[in-house]
C-alpha atoms as a PDB file:
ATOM      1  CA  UNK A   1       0.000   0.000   0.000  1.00  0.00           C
ATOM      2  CA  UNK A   2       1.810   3.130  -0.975  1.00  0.00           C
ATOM      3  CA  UNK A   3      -0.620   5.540   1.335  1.00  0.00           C
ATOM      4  CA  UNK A   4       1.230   5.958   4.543  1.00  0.00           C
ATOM      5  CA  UNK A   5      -0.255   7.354   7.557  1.00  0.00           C
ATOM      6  CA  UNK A   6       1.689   9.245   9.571  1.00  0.00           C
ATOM      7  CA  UNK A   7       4.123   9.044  12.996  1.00  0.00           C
ATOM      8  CA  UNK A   8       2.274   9.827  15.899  1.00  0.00           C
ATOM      9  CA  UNK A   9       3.015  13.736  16.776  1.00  0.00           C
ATOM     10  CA  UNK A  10       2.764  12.453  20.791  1.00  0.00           C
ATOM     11  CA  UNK A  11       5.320   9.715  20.534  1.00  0.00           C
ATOM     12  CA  UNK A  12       6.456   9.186  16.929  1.00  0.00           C
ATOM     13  CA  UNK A  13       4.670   5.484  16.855  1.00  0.00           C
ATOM     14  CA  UNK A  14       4.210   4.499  13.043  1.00  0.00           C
ATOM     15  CA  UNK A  15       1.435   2.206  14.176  1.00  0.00           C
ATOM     16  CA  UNK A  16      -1.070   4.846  13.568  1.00  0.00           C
ATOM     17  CA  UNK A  17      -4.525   3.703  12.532  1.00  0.00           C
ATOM     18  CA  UNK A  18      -7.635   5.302  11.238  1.00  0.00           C
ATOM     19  CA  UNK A  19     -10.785   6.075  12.786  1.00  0.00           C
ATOM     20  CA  UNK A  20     -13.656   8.030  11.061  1.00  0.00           C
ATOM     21  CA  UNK A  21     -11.534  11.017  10.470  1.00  0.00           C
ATOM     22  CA  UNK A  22      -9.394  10.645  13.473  1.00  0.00           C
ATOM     23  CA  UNK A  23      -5.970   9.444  13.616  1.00  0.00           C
ATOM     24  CA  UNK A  24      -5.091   7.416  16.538  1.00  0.00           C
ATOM     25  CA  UNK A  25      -2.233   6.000  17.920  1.00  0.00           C
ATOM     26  CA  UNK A  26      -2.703   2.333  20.093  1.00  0.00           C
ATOM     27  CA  UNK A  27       0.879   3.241  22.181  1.00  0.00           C
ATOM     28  CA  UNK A  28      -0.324   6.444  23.541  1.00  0.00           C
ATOM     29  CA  UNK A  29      -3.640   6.775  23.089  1.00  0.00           C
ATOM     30  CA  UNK A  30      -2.892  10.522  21.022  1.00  0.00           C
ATOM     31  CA  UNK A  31      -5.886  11.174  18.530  1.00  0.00           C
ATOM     32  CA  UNK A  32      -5.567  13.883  15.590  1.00  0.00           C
ATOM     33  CA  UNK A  33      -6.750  15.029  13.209  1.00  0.00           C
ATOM     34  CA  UNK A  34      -5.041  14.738   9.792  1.00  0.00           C
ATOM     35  CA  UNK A  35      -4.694  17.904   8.230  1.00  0.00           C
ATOM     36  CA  UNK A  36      -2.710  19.061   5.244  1.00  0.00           C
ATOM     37  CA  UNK A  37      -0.261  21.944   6.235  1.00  0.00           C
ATOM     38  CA  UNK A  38      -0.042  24.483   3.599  1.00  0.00           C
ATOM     39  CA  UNK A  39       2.805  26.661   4.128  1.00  0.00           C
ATOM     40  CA  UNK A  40       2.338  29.964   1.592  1.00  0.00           C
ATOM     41  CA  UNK A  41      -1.761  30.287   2.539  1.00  0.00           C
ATOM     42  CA  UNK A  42      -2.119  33.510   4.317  1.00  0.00           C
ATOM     43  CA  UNK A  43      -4.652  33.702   6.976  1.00  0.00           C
ATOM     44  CA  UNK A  44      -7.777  35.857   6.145  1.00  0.00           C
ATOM     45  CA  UNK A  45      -9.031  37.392   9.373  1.00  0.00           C
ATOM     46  CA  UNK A  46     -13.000  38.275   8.863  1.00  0.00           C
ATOM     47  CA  UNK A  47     -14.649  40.366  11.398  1.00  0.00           C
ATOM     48  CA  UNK A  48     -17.853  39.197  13.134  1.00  0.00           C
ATOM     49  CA  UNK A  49     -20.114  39.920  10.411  1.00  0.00           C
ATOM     50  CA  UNK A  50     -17.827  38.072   7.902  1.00  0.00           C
ATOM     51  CA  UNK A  51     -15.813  41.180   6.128  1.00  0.00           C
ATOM     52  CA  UNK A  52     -12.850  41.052   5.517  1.00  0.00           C
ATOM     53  CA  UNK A  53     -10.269  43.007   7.415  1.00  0.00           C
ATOM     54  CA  UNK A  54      -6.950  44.786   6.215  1.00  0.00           C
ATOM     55  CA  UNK A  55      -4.390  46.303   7.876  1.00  0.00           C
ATOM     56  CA  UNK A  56      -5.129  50.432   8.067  1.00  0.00           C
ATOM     57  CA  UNK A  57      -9.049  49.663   8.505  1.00  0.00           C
ATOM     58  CA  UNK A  58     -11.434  51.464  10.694  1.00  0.00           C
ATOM     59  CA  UNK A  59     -13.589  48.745  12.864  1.00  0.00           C
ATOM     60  CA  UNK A  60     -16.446  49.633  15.823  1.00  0.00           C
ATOM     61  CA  UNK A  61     -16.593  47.616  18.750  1.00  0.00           C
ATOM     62  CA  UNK A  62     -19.734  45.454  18.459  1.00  0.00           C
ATOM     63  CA  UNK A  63     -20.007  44.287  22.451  1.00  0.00           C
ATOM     64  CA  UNK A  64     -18.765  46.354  25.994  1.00  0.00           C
ATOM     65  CA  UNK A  65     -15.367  44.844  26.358  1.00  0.00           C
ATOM     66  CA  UNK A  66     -13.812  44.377  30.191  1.00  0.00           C
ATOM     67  CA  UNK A  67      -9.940  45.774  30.331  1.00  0.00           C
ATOM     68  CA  UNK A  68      -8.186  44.346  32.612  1.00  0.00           C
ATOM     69  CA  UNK A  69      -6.628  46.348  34.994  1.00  0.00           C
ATOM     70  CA  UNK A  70      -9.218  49.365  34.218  1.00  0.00           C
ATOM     71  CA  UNK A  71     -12.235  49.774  35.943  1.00  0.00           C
ATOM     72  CA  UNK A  72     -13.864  51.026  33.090  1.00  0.00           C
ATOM     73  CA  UNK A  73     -14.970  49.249  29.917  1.00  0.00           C
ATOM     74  CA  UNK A  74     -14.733  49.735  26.503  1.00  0.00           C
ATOM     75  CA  UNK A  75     -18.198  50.751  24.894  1.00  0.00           C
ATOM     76  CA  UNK A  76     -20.567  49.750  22.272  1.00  0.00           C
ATOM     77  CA  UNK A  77     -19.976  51.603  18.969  1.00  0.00           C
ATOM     78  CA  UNK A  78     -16.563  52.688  20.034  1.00  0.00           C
ATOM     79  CA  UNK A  79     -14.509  53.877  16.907  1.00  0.00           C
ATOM     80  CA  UNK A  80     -11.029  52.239  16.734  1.00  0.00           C
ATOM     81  CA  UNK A  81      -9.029  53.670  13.789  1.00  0.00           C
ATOM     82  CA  UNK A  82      -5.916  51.981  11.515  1.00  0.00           C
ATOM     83  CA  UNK A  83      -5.558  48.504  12.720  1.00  0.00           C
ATOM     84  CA  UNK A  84      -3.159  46.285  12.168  1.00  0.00           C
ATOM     85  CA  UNK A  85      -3.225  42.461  11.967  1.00  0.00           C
ATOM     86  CA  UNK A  86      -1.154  40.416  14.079  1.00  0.00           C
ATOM     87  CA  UNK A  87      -0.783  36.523  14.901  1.00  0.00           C
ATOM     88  CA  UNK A  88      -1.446  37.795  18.615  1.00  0.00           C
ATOM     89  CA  UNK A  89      -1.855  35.683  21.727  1.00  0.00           C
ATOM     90  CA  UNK A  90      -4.533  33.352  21.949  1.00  0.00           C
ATOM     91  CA  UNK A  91      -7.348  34.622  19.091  1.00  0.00           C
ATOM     92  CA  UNK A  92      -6.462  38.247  19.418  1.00  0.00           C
ATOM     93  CA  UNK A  93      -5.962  39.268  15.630  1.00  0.00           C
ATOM     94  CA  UNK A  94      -5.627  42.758  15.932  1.00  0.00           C
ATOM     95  CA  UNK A  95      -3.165  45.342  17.344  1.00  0.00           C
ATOM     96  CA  UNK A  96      -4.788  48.801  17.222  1.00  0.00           C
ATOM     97  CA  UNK A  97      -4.497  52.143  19.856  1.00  0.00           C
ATOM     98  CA  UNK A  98      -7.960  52.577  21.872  1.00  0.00           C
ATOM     99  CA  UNK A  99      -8.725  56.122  22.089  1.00  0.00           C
ATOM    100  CA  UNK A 100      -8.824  56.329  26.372  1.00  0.00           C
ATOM    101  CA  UNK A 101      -7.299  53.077  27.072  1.00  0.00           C
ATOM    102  CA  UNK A 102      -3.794  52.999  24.448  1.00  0.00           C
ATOM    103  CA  UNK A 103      -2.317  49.937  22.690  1.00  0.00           C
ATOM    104  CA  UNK A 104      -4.273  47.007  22.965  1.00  0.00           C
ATOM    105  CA  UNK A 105      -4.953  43.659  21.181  1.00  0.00           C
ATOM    106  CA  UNK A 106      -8.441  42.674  20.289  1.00  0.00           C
ATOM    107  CA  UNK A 107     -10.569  39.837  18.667  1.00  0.00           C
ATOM    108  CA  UNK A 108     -12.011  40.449  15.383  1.00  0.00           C
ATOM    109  CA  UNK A 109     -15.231  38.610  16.810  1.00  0.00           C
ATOM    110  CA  UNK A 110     -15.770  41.805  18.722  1.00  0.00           C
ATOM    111  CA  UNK A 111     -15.652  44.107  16.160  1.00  0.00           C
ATOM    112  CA  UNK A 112     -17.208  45.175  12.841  1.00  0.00           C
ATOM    113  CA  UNK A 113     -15.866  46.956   9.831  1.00  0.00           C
ATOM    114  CA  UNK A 114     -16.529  50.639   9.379  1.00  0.00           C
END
């Protein structure tokens, strides 16, 4: 059979097995899912209506967001002007400067285009 699965990420077993569209591997137990890895796809960040974003956009926040450290919030319908798209921590997408509160990162499922 020339279709190879492959080593288990966990433990590099080559006893891998499939199961429905799981991978699983009977030494450790590790389950996966096989995906392929393309390398030159750029990641399309879409806001929370589905647009899609570009760096230098203006966005409005769609929910009252808590700020750590703060004890105020940021509002509905707040204006946040030139963002920039980032691989941030977590799901935070974009960097961006928050009239009131400075440099932040935020989700784009909190904010809308325009």
């Amino acid at each position: 059979m020339t279709d190879s699965l492959p080593a288990c990420p966990s433990c590099a077993s080559e006893y891998t097995y499939e199961m429905g569209a799981l991978l699983v591997c009977p030494e450790c137990a590790h389950e996966w899912v096989n995906e392929p890895i393309v390398d030159d796809a750029e990641p399309v960040i879409k806001d929370a209506v589905g647009n899609v974003l570009q760096d230098g956009d203006t966005v409005t926040i769609i929910k009252d967001l808590k700020v750590k450290g703060s004890s105020t919030a940021i509002k509905v319908g707040t204006k946040v002007r030139n963002i920039r798209l980032v691989d941030g921590v977590g799901d935070h997408d974009i960097d961006c400067k928050v009239d009131g509160f400075g440099p932040m990162q935020l989700k784009s499922s909190v904010v809308k285009k325009g």
